[in-house]
N, C-alpha and C. Protein backbone atom coordinates (compact mmCIF):
# COMPACT_ATOMS: atom_id res chain seq x y z
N UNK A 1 -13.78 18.66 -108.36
CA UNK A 1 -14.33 19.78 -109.10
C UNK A 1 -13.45 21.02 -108.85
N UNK A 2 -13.09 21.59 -109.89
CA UNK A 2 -12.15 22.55 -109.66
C UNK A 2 -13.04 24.08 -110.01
N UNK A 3 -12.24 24.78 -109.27
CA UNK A 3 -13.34 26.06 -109.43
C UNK A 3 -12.62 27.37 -110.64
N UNK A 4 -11.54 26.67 -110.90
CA UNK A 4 -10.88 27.70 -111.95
C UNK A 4 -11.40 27.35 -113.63
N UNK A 5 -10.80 28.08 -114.24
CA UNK A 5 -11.69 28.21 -115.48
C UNK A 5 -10.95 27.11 -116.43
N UNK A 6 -11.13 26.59 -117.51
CA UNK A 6 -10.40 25.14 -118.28
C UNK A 6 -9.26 26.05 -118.76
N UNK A 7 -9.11 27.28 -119.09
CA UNK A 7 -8.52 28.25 -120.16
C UNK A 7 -7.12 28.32 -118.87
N UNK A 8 -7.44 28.50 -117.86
CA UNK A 8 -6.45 28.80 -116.87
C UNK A 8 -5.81 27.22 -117.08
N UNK A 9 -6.70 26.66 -116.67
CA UNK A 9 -6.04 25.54 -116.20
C UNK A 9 -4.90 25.00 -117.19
N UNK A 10 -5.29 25.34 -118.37
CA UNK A 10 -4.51 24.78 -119.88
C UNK A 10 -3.00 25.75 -119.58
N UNK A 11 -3.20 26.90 -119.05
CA UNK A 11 -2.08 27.98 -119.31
C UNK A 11 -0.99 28.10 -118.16
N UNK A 12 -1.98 27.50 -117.08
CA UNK A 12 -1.40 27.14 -115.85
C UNK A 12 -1.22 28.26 -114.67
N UNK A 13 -2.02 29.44 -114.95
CA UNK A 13 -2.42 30.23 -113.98
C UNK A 13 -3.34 30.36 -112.95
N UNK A 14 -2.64 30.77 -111.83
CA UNK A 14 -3.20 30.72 -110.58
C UNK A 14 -4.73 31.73 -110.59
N UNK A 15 -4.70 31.82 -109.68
CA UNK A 15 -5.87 33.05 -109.33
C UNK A 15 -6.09 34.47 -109.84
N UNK A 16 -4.61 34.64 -109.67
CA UNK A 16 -4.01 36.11 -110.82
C UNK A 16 -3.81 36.19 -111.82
N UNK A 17 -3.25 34.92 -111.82
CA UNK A 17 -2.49 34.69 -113.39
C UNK A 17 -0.96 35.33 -113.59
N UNK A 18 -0.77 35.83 -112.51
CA UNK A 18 0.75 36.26 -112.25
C UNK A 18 1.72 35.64 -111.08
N UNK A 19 1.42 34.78 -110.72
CA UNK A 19 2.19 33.92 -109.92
C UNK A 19 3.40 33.41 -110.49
N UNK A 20 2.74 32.52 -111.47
CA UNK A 20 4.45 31.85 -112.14
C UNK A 20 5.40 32.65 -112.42
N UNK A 21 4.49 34.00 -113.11
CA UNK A 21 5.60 34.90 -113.55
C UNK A 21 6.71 35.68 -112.83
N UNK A 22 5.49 35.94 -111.69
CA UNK A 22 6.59 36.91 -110.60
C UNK A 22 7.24 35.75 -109.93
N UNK A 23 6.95 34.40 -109.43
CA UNK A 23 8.15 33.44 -108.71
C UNK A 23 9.12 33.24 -109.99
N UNK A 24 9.34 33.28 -111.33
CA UNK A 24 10.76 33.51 -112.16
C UNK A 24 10.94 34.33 -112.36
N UNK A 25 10.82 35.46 -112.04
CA UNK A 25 11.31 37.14 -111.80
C UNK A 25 12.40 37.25 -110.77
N UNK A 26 11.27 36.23 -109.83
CA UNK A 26 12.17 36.64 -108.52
C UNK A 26 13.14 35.69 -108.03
N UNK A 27 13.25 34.19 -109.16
CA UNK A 27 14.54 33.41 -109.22
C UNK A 27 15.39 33.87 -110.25
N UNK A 28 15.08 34.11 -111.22
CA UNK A 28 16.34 34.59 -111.96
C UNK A 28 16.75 35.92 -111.33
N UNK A 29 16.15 36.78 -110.68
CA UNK A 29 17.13 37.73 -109.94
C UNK A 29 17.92 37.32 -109.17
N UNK A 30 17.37 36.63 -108.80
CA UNK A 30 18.18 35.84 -107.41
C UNK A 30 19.83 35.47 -108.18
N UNK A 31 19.48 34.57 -109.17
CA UNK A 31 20.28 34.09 -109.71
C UNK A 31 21.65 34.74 -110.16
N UNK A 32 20.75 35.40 -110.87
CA UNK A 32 21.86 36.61 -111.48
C UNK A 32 22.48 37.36 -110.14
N UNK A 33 21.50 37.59 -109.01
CA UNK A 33 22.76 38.40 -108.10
C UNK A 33 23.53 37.44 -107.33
N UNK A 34 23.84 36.16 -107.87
CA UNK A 34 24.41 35.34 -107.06
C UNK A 34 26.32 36.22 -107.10
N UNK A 35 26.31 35.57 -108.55
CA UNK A 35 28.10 35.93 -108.75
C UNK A 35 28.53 37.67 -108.55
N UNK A 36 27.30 38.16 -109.13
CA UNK A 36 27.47 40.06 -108.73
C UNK A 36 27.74 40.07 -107.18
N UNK A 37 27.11 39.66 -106.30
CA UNK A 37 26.76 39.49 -104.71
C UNK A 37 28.57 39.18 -104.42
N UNK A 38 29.32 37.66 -105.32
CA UNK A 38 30.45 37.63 -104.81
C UNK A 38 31.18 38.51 -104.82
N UNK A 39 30.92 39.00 -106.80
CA UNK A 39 32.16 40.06 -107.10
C UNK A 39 31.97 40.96 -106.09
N UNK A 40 30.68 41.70 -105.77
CA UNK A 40 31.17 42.88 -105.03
C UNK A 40 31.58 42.85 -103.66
N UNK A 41 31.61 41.51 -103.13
CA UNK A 41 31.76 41.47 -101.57
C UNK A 41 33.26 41.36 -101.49
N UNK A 42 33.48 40.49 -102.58
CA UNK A 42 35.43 40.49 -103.15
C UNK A 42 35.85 41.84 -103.22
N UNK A 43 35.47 42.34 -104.14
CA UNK A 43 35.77 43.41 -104.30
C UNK A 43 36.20 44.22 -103.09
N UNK A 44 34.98 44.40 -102.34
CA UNK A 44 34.75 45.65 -101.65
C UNK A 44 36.13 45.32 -100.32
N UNK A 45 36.05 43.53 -100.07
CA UNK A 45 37.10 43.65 -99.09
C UNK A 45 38.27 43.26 -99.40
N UNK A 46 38.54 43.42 -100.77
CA UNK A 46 40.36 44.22 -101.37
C UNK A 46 40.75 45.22 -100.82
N UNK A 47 39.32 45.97 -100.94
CA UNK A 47 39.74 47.59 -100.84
C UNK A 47 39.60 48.38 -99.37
N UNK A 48 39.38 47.60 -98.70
CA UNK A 48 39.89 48.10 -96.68
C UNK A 48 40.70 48.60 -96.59
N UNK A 49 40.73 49.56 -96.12
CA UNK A 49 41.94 50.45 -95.63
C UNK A 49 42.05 51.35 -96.75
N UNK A 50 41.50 51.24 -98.16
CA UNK A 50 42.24 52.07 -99.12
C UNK A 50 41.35 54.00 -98.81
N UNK A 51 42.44 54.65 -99.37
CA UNK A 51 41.99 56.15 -99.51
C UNK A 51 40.54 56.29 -100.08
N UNK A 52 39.70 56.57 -100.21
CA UNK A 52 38.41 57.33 -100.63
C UNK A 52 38.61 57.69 -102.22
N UNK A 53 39.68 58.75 -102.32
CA UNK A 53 40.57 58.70 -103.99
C UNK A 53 40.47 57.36 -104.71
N UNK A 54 41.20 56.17 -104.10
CA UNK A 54 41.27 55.09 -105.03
C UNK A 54 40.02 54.71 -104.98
N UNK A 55 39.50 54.59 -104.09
CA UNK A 55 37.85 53.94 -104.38
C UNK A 55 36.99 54.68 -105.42
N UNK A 56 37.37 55.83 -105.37
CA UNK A 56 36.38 56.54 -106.84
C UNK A 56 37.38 56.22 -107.93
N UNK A 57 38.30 56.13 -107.62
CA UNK A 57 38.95 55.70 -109.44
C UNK A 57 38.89 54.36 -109.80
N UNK A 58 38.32 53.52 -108.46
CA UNK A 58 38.26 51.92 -109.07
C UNK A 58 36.56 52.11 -109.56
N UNK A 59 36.14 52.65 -108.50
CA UNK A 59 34.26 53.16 -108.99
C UNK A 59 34.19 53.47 -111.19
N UNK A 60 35.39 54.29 -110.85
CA UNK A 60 35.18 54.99 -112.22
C UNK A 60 35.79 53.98 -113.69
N UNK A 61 36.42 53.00 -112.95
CA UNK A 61 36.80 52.24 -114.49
C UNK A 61 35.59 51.79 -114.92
N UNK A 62 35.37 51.73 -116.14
CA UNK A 62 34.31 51.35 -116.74
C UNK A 62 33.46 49.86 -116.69
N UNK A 63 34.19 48.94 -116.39
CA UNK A 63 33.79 47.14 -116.38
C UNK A 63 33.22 47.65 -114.44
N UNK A 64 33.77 48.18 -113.77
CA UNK A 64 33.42 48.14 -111.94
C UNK A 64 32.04 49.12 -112.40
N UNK A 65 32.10 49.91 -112.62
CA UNK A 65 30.56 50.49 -112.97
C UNK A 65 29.61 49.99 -113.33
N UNK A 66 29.83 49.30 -114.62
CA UNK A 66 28.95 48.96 -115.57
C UNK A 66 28.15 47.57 -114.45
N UNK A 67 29.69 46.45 -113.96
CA UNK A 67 29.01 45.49 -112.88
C UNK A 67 28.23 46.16 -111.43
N UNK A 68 28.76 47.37 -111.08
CA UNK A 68 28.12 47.96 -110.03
C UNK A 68 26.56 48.34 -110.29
N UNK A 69 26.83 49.14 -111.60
CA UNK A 69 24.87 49.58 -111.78
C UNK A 69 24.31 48.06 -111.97
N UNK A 70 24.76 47.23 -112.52
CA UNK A 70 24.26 46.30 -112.42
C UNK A 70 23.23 45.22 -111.50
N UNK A 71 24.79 45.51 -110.29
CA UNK A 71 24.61 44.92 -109.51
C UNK A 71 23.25 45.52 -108.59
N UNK A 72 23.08 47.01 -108.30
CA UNK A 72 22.16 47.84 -107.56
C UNK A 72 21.02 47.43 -108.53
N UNK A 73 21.02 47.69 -109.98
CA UNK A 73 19.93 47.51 -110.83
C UNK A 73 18.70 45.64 -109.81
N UNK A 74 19.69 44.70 -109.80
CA UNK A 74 19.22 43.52 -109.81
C UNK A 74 18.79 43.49 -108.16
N UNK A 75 19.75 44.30 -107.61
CA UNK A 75 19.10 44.42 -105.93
C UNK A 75 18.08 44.65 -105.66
N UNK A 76 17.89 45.93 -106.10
CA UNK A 76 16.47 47.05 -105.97
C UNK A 76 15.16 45.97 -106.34
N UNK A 77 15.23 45.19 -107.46
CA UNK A 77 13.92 44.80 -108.48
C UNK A 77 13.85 43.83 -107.54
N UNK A 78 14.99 42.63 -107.20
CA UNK A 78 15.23 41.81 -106.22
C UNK A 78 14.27 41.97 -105.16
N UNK A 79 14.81 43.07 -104.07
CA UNK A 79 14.32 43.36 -102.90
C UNK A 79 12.94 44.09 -103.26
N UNK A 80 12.21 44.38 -103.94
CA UNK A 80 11.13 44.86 -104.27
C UNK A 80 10.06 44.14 -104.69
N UNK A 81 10.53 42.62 -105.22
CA UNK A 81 9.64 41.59 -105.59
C UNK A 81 9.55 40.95 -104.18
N UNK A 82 10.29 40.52 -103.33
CA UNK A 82 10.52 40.09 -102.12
C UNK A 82 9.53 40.65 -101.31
N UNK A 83 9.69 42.35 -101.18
CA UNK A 83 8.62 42.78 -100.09
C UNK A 83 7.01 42.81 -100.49
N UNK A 84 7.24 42.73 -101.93
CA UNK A 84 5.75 42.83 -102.88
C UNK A 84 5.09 41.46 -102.46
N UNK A 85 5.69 40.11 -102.15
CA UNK A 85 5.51 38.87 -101.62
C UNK A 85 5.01 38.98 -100.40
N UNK A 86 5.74 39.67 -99.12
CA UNK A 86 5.31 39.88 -98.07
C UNK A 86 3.65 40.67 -98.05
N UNK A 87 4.06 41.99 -98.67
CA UNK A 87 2.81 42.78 -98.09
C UNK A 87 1.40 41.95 -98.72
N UNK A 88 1.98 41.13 -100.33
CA UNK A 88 0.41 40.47 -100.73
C UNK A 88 0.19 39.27 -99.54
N UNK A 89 0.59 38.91 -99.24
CA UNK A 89 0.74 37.99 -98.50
C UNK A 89 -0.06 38.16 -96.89
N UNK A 90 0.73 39.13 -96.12
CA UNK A 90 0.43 39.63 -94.61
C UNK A 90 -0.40 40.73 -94.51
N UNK A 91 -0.59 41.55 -95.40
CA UNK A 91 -1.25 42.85 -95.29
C UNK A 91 -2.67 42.46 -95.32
N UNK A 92 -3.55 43.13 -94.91
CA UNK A 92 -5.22 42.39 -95.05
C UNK A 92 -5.71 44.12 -95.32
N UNK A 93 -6.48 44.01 -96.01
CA UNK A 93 -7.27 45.60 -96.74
C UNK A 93 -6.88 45.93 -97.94
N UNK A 94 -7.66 45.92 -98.98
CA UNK A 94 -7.11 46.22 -100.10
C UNK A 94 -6.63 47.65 -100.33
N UNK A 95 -7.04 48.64 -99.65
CA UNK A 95 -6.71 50.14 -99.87
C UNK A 95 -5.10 50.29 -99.40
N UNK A 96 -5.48 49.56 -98.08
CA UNK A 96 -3.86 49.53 -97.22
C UNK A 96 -2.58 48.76 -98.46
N UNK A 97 -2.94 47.34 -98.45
CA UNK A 97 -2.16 46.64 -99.42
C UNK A 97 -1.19 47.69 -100.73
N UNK A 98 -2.47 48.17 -101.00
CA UNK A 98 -1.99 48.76 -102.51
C UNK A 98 -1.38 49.80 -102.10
N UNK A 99 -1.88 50.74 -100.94
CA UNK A 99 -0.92 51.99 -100.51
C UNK A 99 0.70 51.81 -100.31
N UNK A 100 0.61 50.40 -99.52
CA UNK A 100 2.08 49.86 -98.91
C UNK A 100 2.92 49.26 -100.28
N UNK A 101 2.21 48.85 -101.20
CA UNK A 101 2.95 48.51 -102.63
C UNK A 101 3.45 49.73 -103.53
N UNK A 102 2.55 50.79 -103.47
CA UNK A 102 2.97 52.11 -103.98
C UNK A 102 4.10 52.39 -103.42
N UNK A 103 3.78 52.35 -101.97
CA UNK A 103 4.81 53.24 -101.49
C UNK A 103 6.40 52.31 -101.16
N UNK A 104 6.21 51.11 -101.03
CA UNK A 104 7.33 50.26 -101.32
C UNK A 104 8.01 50.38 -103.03
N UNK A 105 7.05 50.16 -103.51
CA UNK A 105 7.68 50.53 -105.46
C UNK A 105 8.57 51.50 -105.61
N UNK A 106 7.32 52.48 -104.77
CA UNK A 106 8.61 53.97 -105.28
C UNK A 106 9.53 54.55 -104.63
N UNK A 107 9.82 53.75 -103.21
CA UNK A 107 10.98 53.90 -102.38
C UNK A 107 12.24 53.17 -103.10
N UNK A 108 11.45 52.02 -103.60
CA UNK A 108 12.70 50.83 -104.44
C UNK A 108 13.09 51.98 -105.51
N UNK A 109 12.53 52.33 -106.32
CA UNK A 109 12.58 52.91 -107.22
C UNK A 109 13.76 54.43 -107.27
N UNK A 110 13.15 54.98 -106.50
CA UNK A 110 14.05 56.06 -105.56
C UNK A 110 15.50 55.76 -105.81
N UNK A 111 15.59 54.92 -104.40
CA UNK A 111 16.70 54.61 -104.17
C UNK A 111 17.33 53.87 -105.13
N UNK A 112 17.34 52.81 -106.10
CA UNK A 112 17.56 52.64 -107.15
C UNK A 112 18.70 53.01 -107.76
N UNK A 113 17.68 54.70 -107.99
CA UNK A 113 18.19 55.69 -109.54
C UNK A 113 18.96 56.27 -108.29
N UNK A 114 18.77 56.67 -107.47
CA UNK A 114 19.68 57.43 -106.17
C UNK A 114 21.00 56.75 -106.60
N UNK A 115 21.10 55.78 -106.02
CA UNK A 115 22.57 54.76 -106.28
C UNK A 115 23.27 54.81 -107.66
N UNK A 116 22.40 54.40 -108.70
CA UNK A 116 22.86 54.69 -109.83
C UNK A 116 23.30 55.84 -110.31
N UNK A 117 22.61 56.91 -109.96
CA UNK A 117 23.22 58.21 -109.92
C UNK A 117 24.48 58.32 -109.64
N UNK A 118 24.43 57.99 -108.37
CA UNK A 118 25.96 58.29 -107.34
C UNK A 118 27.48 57.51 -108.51
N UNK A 119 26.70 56.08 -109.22
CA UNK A 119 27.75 55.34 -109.81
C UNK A 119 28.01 55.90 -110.86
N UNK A 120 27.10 56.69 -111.41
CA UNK A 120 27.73 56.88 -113.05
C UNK A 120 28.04 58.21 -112.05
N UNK A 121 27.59 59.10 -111.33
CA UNK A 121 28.31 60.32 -110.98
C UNK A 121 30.30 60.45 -111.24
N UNK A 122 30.39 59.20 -110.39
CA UNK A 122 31.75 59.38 -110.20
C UNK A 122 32.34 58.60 -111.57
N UNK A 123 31.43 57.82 -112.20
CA UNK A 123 32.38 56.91 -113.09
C UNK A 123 32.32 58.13 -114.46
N UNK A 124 31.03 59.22 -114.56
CA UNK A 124 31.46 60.22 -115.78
C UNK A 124 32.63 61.29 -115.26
């Protein structure tokens, strides 16, 4: 005897009904920051030793930007679905829970547009 409703069961939702959705949120991010994750780790250790100058003029070509916001874009949502997993997960109190999700959202969030800022800063 199952205690969920036939309508769920047909659609294939959990308790929330947002389970499936947020575990392929949080694999195709994954996914997508697989090859971004290489480019920029390639990237970044070309450029050891170089002046501060060349690093904002490689920042500023247009394809290193465009993959850089990118890359921060898919981090942030990434690491934000990740801790959103933890706190539903470990946190016990619903007031607390939702406080620690606010305030995790809009730190992700923050920092984010912070970064992105900084990238189009130097790349306009």
């Amino acid at each position: 005897m199952s205690l969920q409703h036939p309508l769920a069961r047909v659609k294939g939702l959990g308790a929330s009904g947002e389970g499936s959705h947020h575990w392929w949120l949080q694999r195709t991010s994954a996914l997508t920051l697989i090859p971004l994750s290489i480019w920029f780790v390639f990237s970044i250790l070309q450029r050891i030793g170089e002046e501060q100058v060349s690093i904002q003029s490689w920042i500023a070509e247009p394809m290193v930007a465009l993959l850089l916001t990118l890359y921060l874009v898919f981090m942030f949502f990434h690491g934000q679905l990740g801790l959103q997993v933890v706190i539903e997960d470990y946190v016990h109190g619903k007031r607390k829970r939702m406080t620690l999700l606010l305030v995790v959202k809009g730190a992700m969030i923050f920092a984010a547009l912070a970064s992105i800022f900084s990238v189009l800063r130097i790349a306009l």
